[in-house]
Protein backbone atom coordinates (compact mmCIF):
# COMPACT_ATOMS: atom_id res chain seq x y z
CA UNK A 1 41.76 114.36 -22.08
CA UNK A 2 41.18 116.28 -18.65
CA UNK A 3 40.53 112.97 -16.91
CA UNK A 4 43.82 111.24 -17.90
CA UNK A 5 45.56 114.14 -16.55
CA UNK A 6 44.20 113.54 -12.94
CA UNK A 7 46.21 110.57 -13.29
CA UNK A 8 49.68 112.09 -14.12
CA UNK A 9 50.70 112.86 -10.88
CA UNK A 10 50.45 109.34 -10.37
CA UNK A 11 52.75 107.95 -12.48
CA UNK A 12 55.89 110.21 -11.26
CA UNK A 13 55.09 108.62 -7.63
CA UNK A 14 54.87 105.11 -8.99
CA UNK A 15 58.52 104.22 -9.11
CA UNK A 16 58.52 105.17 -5.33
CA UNK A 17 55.94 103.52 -4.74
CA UNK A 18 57.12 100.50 -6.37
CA UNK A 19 60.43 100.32 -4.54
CA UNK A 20 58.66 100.73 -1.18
CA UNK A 21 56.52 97.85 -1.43
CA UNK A 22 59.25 95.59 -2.87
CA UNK A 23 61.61 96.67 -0.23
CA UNK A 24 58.91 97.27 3.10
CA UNK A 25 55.43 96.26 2.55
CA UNK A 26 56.47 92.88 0.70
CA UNK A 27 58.74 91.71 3.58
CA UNK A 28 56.24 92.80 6.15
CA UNK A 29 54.11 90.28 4.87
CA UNK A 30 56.60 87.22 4.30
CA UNK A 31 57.47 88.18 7.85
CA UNK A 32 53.73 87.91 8.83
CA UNK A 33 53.66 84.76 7.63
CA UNK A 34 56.65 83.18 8.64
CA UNK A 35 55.82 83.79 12.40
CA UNK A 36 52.79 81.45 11.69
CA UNK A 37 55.39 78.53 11.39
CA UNK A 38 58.35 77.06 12.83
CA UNK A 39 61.16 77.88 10.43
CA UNK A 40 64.65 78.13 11.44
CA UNK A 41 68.03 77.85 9.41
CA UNK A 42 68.01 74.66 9.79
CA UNK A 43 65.07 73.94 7.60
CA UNK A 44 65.58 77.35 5.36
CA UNK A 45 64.65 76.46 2.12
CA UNK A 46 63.59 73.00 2.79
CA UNK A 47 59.51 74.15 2.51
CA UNK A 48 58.09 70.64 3.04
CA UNK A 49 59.79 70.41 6.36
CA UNK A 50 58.30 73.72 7.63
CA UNK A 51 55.23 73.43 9.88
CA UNK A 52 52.59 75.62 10.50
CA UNK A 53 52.06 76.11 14.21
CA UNK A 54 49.61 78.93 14.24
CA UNK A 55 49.95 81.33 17.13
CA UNK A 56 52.28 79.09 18.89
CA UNK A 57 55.49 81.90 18.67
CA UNK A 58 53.14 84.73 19.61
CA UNK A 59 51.77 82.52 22.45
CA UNK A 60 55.28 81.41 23.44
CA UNK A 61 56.67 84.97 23.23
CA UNK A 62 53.68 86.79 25.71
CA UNK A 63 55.03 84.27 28.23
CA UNK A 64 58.64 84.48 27.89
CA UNK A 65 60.69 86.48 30.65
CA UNK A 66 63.17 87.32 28.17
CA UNK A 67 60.82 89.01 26.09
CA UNK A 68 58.98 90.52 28.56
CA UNK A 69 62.04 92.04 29.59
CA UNK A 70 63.39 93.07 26.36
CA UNK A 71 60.21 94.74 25.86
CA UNK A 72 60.38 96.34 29.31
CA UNK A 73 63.52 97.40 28.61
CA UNK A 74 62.31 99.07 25.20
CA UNK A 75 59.86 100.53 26.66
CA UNK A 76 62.26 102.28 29.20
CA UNK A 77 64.67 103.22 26.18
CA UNK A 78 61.79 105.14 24.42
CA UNK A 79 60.27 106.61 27.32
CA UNK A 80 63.41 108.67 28.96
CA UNK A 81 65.51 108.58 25.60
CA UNK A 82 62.83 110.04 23.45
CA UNK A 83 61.50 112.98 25.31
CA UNK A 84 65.25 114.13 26.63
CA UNK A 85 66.65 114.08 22.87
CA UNK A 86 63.63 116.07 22.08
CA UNK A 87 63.80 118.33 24.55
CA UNK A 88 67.40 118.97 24.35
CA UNK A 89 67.91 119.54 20.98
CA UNK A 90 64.56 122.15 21.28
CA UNK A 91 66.64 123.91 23.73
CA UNK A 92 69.87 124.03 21.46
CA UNK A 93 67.93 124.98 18.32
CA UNK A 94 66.75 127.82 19.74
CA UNK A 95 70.04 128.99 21.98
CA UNK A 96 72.01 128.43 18.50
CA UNK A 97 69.37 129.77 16.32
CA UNK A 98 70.05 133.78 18.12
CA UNK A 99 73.84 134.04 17.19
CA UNK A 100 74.95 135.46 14.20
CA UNK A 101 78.61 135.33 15.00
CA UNK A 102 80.73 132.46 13.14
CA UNK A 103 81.23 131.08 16.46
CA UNK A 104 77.66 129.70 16.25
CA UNK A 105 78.54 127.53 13.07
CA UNK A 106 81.34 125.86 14.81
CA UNK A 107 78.69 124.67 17.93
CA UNK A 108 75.83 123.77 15.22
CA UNK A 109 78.86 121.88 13.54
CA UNK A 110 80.32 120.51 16.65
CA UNK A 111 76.87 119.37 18.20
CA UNK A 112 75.85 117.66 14.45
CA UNK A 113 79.19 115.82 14.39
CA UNK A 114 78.12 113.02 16.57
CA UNK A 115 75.00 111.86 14.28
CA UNK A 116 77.74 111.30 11.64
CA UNK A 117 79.93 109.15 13.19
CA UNK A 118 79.94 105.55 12.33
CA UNK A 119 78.30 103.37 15.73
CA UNK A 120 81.33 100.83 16.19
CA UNK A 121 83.29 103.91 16.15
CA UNK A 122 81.49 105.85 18.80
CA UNK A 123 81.30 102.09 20.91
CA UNK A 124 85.14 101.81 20.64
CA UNK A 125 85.70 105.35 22.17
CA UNK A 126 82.63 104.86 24.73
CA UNK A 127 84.09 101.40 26.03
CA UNK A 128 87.07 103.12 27.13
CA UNK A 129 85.19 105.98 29.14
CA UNK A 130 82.90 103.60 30.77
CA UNK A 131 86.02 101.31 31.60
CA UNK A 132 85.56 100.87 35.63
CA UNK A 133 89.56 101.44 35.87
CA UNK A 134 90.99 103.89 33.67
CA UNK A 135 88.10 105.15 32.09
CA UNK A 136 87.86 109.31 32.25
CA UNK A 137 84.23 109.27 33.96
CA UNK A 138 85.42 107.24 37.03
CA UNK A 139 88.64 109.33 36.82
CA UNK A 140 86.72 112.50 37.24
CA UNK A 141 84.33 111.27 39.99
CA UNK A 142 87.81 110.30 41.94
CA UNK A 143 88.45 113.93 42.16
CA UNK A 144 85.11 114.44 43.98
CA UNK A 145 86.06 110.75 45.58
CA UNK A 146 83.40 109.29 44.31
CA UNK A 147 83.58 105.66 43.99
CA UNK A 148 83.99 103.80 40.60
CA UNK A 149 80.95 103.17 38.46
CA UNK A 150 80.26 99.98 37.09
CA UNK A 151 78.86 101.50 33.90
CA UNK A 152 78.59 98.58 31.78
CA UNK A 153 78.37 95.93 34.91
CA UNK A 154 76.19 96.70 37.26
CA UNK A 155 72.26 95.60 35.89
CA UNK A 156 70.98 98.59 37.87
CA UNK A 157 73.47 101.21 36.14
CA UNK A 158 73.98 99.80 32.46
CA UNK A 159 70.91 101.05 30.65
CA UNK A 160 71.36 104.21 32.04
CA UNK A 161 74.68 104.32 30.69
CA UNK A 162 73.58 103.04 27.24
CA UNK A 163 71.00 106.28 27.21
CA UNK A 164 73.95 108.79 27.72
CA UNK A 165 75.90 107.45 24.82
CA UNK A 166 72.67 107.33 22.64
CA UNK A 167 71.54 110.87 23.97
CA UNK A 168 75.27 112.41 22.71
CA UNK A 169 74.74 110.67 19.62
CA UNK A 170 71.18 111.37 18.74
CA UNK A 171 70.91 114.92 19.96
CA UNK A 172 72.76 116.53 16.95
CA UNK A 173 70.54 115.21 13.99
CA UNK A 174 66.85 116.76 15.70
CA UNK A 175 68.50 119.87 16.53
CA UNK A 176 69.44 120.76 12.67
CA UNK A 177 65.65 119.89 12.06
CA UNK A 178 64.95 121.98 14.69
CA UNK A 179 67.11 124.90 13.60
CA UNK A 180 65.78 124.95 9.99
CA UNK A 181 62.59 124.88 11.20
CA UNK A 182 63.28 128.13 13.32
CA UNK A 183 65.07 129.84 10.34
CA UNK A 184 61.63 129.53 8.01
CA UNK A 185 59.97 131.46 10.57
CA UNK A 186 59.52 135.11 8.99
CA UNK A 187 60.90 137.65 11.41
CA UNK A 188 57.43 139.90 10.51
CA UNK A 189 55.77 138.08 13.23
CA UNK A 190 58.43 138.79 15.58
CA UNK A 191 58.57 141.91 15.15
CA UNK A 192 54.72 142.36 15.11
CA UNK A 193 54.66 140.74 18.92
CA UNK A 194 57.44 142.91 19.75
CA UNK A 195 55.43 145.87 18.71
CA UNK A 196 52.17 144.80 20.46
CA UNK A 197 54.40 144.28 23.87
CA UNK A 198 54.85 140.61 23.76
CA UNK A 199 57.48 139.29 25.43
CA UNK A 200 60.06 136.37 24.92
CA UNK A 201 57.64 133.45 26.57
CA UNK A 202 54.49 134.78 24.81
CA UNK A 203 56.60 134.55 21.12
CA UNK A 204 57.80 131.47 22.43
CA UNK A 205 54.41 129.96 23.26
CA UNK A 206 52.45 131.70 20.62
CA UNK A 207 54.61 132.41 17.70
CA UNK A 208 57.40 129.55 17.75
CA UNK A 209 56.51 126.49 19.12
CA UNK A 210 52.97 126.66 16.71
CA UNK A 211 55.08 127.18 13.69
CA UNK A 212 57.16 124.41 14.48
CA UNK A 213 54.28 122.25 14.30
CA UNK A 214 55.02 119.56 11.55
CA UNK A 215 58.81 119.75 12.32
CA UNK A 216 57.54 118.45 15.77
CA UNK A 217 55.59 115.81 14.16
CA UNK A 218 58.68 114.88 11.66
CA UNK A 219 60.76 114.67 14.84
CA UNK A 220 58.49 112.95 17.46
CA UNK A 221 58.07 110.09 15.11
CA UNK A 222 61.16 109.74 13.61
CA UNK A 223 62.68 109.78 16.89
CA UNK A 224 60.04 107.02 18.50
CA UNK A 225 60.45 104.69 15.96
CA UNK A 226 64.55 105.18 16.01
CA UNK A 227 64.52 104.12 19.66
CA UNK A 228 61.57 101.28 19.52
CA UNK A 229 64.65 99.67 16.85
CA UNK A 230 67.07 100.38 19.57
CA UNK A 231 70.07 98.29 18.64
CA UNK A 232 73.11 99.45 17.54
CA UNK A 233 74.43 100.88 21.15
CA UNK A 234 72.98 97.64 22.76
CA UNK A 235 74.47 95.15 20.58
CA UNK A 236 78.10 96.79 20.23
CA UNK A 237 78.32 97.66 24.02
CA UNK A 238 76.00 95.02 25.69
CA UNK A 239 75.71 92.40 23.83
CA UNK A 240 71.89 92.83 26.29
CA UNK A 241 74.21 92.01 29.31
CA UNK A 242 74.87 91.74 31.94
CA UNK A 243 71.74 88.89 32.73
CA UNK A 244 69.65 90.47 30.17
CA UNK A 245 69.18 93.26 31.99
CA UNK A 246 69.28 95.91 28.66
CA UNK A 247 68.70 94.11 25.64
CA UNK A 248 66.30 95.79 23.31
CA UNK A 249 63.43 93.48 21.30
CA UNK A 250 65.30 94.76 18.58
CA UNK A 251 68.64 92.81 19.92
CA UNK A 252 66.04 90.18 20.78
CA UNK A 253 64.73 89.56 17.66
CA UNK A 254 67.91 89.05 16.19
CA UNK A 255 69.30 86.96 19.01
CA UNK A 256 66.56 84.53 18.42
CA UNK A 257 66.76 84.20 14.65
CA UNK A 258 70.40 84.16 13.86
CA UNK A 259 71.81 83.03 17.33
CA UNK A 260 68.89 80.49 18.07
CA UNK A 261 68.51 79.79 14.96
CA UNK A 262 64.34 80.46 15.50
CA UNK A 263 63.32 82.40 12.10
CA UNK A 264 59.55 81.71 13.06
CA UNK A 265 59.62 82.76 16.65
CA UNK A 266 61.71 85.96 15.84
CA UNK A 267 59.14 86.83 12.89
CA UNK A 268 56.38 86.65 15.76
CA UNK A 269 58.67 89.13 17.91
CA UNK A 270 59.35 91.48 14.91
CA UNK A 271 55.92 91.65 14.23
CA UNK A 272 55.03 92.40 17.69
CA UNK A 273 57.26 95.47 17.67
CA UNK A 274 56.15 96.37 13.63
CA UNK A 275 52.68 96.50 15.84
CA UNK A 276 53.51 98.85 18.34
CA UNK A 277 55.23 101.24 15.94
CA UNK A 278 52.96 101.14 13.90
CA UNK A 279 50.09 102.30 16.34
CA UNK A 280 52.31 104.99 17.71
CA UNK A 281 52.91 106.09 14.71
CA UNK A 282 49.25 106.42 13.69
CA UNK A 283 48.64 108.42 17.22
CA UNK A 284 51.00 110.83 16.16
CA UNK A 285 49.04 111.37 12.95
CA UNK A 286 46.13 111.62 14.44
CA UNK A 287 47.71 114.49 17.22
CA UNK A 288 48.82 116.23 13.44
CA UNK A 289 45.66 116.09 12.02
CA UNK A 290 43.48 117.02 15.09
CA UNK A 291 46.00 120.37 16.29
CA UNK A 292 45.42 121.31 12.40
């Protein structure tokens, strides 16, 4: 009897279980192996016309400037978007976390609004600040007489642009983690560091930040593979312009299937970026397990 009930636990998980691998793992692999072949929409559903090509996409795509720049552009997405949002919404955790006033609520509420608001939404509004003309960015530089921006024109300027709207919108969501994770900090060790002499940097550094530890993890990861799938901002705003110069894989990816009409090549691509998610997400597990 005791070794059936070892196996209990199981069963409540299996419906989740279930429904992940008919909704994740099982598409992961029909993606795997359509990359291997040359479908397109064309030929959808026509099987005996389908040829298997081998690595030809994946061969195709590590030679492709398009690519390479999507992915370069990914690449610079993740690496200034993901450590600002992070830091930021650290910082306005823990400013928000130290008022008790009612006043605090209406910031927390006020900073959380954004991550709420539906993306074509947000776009609509953004495309009007960014406008070169009347938008109310170049209007304020013109009181310092600053010339116009080309927010959304300029290759040099437009990704940069695309990471403010993203950083207002993203900000909101990590901070609440953040501030829960603050709140289910008991006050005892506070108070103990207060008593031994410790001041704000040494709670900070010793107390805080360690007992934020899987909220961190929850956060980094989340947050990585949110802006590896960059799309949204790039495909409302963008559309990768101008000449390419910020479209995401993401945007790629779907570019190449439904606008080229390539299912194959844009499984190859997909997989490519399932790849590198996929080992950054397995570094961050093994940073959790090792600071354990």
């Amino acid at each position: 009897m005791k070794a059936h009930k070892k196996y209990v636990p199981y069963l409540f998980i299996a419906p989740a279980i279930l429904i992940l691998a008919f909704c994740a793992l099982i598409p992961i692999f029909i993606a795997a192996g359509i990359s291997f072949t040359d479908l397109s929409l064309l030929n959808l559903g026509q099987w005996a016309q389908v040829q298997f090509i081998g690595g030809g996409n994946y061969s195709e795509l590590l030679y492709n400037a398009d690519f390479q720049k999507a992915f370069g552009n990914t690449l610079y997405y993740v690496g200034i978007g993901v450590p600002l949002v992070i830091l930021f919404s650290l910082v306005l955790a823990l400013l928000l976390n130290t008022g008790k006033s009612p006043v605090y609520s209406v910031y927390r509420a006020a900073f959380y609004m954004p991550s709420l608001t539906n993306m074509v939404a947000i776009s609509l509004v953004w495309l009007f600040l960014f406008n070169p003309s009347i938008g109310l960015f170049n209007q304020l530089l013109s009181l310092f007489s600053v010339e116009p921006v080309k927010w959304l024109v300029d290759p040099a300027v437009v990704k940069n642009s695309l990471l403010i709207l993203s950083f207002w919108k993203n900000t909101g969501a990590n901070m609440l983690i953040f501030l829960a994770a603050l709140q289910g900090i008991p006050q005892e060790y506070y108070e103990a560091a207060s008593i031994d002499g410790a001041g704000w940097l040494n709670r900070l550094l010793r107390i805080t930040l360690p007992s934020m530890r899987f909220s961190f993890f929850f956060v980094i990861t989340t947050t990585l593979i949110g802006w590896f799938q960059y799309f949204d901002e790039v495909f409302v705003m963008t559309k990768g312009g101008p000449m390419n110069s910020s479209i995401s894989l993401a945007l790629y990816i779907y570019q190449s299937g439904f606008q080229s009409n390539r299912l194959g090549y844009s499984a190859a691509a997909s997989m490519i970026l399932f790849l590198v998610i996929f080992v950054f997400t397995l570094l961050q597990l093994r940073l959790q397990r090792s600071g354990e």
